[in-house]
Protein backbone atom coordinates (compact mmCIF):
# COMPACT_ATOMS: atom_id res chain seq x y z
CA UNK A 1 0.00 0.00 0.00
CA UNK A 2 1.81 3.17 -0.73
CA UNK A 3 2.01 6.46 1.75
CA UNK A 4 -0.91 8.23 0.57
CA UNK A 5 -2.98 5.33 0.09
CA UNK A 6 -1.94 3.90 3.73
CA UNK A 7 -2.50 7.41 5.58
CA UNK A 8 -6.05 7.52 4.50
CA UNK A 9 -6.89 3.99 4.70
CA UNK A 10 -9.77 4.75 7.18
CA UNK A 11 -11.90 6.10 4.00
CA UNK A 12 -11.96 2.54 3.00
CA UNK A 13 -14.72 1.78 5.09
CA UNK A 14 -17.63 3.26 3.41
CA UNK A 15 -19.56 4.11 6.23
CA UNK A 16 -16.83 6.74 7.63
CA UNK A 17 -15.62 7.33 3.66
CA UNK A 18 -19.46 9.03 3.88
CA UNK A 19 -19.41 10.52 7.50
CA UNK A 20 -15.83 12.45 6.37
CA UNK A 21 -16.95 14.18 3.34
CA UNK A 22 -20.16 15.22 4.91
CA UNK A 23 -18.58 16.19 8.31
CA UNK A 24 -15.87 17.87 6.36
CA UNK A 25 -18.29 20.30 4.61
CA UNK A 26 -20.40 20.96 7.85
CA UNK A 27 -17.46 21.78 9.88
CA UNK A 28 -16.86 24.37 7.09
CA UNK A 29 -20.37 26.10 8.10
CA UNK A 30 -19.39 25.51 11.67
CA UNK A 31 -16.77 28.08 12.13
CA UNK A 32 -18.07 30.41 9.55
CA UNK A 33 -20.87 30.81 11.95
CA UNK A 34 -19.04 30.82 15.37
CA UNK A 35 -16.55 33.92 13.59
CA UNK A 36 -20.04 35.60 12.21
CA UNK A 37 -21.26 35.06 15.71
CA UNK A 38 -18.65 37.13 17.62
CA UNK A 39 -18.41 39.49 14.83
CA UNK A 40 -22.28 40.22 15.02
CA UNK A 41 -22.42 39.99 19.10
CA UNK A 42 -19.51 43.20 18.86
CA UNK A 43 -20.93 45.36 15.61
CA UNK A 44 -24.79 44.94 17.93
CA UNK A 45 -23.56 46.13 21.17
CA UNK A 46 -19.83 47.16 21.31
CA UNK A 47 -19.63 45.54 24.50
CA UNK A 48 -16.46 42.39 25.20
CA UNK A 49 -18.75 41.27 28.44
CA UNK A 50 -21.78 40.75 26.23
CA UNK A 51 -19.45 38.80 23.44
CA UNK A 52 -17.65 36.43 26.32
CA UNK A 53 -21.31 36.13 27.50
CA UNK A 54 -22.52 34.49 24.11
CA UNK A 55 -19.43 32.72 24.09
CA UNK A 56 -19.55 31.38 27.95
CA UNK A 57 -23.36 30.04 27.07
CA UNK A 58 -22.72 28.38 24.06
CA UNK A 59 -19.98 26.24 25.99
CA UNK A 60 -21.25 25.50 29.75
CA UNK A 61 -23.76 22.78 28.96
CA UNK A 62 -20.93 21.06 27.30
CA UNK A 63 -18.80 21.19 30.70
CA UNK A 64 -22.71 20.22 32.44
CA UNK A 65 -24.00 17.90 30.60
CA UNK A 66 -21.65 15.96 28.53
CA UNK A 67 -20.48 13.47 31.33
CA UNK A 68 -24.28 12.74 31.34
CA UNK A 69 -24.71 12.48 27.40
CA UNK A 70 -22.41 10.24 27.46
CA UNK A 71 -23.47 7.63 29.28
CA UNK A 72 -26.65 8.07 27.59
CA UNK A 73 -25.43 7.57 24.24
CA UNK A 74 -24.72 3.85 25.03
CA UNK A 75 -28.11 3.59 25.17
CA UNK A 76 -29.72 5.20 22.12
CA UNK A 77 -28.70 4.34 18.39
CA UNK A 78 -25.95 6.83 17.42
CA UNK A 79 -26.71 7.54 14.20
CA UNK A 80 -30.51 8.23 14.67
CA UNK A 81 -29.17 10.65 17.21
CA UNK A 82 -26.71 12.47 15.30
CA UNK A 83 -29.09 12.78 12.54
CA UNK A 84 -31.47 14.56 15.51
CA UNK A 85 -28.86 16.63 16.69
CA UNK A 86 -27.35 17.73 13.15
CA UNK A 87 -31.04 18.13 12.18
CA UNK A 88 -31.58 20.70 15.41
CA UNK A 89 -27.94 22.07 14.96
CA UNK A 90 -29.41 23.34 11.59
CA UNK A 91 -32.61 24.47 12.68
CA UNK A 92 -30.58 26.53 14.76
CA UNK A 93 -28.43 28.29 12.11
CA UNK A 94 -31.74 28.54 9.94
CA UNK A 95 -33.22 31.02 12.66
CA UNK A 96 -29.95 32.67 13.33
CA UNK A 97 -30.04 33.71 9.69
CA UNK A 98 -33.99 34.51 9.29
CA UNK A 99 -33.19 37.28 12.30
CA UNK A 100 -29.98 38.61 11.37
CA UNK A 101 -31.03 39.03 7.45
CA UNK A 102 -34.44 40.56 8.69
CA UNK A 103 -32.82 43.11 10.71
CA UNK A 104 -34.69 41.44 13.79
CA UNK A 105 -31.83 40.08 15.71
CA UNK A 106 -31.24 41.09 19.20
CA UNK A 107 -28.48 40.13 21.90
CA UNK A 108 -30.89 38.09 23.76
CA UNK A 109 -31.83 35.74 20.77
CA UNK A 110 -27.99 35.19 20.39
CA UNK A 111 -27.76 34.54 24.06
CA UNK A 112 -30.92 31.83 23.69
CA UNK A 113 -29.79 30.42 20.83
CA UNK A 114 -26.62 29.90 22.05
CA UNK A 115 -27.54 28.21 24.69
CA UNK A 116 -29.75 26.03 22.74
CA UNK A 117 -26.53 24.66 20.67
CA UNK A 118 -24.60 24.11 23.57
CA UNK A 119 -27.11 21.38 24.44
CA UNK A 120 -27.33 20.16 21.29
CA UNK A 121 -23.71 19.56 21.21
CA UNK A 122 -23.54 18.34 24.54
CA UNK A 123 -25.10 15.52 23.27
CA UNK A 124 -23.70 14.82 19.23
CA UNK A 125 -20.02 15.17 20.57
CA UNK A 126 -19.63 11.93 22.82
CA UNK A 127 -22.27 10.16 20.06
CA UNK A 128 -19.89 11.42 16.93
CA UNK A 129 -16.75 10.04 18.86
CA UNK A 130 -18.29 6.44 19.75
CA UNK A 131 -19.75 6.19 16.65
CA UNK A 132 -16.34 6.51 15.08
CA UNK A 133 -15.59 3.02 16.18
CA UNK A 134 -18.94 1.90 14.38
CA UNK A 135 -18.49 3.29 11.22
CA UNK A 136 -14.88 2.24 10.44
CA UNK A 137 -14.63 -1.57 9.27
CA UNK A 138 -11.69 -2.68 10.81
CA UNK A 139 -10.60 -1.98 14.02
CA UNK A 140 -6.49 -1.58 13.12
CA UNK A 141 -7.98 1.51 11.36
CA UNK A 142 -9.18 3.10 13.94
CA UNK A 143 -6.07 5.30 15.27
CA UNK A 144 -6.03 6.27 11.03
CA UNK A 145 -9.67 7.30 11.46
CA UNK A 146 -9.32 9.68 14.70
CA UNK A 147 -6.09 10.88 13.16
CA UNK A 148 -8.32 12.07 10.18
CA UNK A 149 -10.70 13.67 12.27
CA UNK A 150 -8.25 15.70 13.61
CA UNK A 151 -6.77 16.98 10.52
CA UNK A 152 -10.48 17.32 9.11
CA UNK A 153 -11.16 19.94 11.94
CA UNK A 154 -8.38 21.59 11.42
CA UNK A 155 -8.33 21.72 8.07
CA UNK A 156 -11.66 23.28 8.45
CA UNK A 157 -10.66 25.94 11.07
CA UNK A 158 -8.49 27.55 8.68
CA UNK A 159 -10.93 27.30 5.91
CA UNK A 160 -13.73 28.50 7.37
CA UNK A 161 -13.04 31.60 8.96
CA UNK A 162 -11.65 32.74 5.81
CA UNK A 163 -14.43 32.30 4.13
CA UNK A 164 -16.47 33.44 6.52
CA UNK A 165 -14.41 36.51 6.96
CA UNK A 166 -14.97 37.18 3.30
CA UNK A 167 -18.95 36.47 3.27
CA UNK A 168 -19.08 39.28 5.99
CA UNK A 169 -17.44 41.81 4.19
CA UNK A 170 -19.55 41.41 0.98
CA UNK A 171 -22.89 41.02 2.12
CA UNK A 172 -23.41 40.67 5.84
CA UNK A 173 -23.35 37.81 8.94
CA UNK A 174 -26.52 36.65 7.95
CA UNK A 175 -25.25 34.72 4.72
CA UNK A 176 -23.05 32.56 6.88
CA UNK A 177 -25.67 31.89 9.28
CA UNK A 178 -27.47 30.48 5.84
CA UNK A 179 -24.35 29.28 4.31
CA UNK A 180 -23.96 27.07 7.51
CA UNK A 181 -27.64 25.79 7.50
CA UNK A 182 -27.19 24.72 4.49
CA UNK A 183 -23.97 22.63 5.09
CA UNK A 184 -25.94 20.43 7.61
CA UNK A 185 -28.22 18.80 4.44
CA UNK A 186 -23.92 16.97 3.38
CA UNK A 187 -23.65 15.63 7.05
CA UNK A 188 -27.66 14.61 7.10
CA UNK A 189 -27.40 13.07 3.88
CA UNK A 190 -24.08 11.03 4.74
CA UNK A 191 -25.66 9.81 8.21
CA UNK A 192 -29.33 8.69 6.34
CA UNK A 193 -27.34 6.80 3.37
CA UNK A 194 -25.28 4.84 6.08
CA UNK A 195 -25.77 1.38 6.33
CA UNK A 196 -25.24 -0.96 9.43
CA UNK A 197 -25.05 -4.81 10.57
CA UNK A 198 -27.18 -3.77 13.80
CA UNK A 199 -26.81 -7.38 15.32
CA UNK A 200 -23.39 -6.36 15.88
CA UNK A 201 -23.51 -3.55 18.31
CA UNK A 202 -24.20 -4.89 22.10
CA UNK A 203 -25.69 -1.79 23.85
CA UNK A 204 -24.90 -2.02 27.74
CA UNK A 205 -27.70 -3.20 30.34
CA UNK A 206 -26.13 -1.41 33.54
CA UNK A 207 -27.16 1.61 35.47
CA UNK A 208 -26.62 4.53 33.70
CA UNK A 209 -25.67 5.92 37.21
CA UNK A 210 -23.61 3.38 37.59
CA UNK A 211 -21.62 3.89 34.19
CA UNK A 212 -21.21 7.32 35.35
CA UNK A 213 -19.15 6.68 38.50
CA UNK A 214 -17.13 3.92 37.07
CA UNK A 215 -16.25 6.65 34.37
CA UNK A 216 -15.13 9.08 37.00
CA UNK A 217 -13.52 6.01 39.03
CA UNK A 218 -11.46 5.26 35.63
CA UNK A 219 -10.59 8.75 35.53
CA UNK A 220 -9.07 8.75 39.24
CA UNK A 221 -7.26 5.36 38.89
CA UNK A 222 -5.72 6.26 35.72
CA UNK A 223 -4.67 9.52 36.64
CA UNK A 224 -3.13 7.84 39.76
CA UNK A 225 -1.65 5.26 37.70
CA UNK A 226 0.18 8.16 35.14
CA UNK A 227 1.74 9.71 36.93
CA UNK A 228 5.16 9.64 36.11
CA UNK A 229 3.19 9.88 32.38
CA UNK A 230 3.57 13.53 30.60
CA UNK A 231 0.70 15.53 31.72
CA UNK A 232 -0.47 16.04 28.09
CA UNK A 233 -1.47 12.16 28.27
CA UNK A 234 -3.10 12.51 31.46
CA UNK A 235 -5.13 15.11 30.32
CA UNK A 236 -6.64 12.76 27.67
CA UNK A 237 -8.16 10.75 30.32
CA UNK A 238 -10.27 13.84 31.23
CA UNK A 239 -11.39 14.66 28.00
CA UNK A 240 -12.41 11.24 26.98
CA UNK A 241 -14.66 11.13 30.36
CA UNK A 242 -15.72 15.31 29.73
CA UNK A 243 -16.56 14.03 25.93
CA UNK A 244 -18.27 10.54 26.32
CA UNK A 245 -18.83 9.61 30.40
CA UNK A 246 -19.13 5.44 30.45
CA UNK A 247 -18.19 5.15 27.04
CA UNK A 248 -14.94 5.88 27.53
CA UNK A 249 -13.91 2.17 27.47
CA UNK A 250 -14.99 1.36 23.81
CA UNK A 251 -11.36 2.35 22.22
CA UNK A 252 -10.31 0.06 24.75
């Protein structure tokens, strides 16, 4: 297999082949609307507070909620829920750009609605990272496939700001807000033409309280058991528990 070929060998599996090209062009809309965001928050009311505000709500039901998501994921097929949460995630960007392009938009929608996609994404970020492990075929691919993940959002953080920066010069923040909307239909699309061998995945039968403490308990132990380890590698321990609760054992 030659270097190209082997570095993207996780787009072999067609499942994930579909998830990357849709994810790729959603993550594009993604950050043009986060830069349109702050840019819009500032040119309305001039004020940093009010900016770190919209900012500060759109994350904290991620630092809330997510150890909770996660352990609810196991329980709920993950790619009916990501097509519910991409589905509400662009609902969201829809009504962001039917105020700001009717000259409606106020500082309190912004703060609402970014609230609202906090929660949303509370929930699709643990399900997008254990369905990962679903959607690519073999499972010495896997490290490939989280690799490419990484360089996909990336990749995309440079792009779309750009772009974004570009839209809002020319005709206003309520094109990316559209622009974005839009995007979700390639992620939608690659979920919905996904196909599965649902005999396959075991879903668990514990406690979901349960699965919640032995998450944190895996947390402690392996921080305890690290650490002489780097404390970059430690802190991976805490995001995998902050971004999926009890599922945190499936790369395992």
């Amino acid at each position: 297999m030659g270097g190209v070929a082997y570095s993207l060998r996780a787009l072999q599996s067609r499942n994930y082949r579909l998830f990357f090209a849709g994810q790729t062009v959603s993550l594009i809309g993604t950050w043009m609307t986060r830069l349109a965001t702050g840019w819009l928050v500032y040119r309305l009311t001039g004020s940093a507070s009010l900016l770190g505000l919209v900012s500060f709500c759109s994350q904290i039901p991620m630092f809330f909620l997510a150890p909770i998501s996660g352990v609810w994921v196991e329980r709920w097929d993950r790619q009916r829920t990501l097509v519910v949460t991409q589905a509400l995630s662009m609902a969201q960007s829809f009504a962001l750009a039917a105020l700001t392009l009717t000259g409606t938009i106020r500082i309190w929608h912004l703060v609402v609605l970014s609230l609202f996609q906090g929660v949303v994404n509370a929930i699709d970020m643990p399900a997008r990272q254990a369905f990962v492990i679903e959607m690519v075929e073999r499972r010495e691919d896997l490290p490939n496939a989280i690799a490419l993940n990484s360089s996909m959002v990336n990749a995309t953080r440079l792009v779309g700001p750009a772009v974004a920066g570009l839209v809002i010069a020319a005709i206003g923040e309520g094109w990316c807000f559209l622009v974005d909307g839009i995007s979700y239909i390639a992620v939608i699309g690659s979920l919905v033409a996904m196909r599965f061998t649902r005999t396959a995945i075991r879903r668990p039968a514990a406690n979901a309280w349960h699965e919640l403490a032995e998450g944190w308990r895996y947390v402690i132990a392996s921080r305890a058991g690290a650490a002489d380890c780097e404390p970059a590698l430690r802190s991976v321990h805490v995001h995998r528990l902050l971004a999926g609760g009890g599922a945190c054992g499936h790369a395992n």
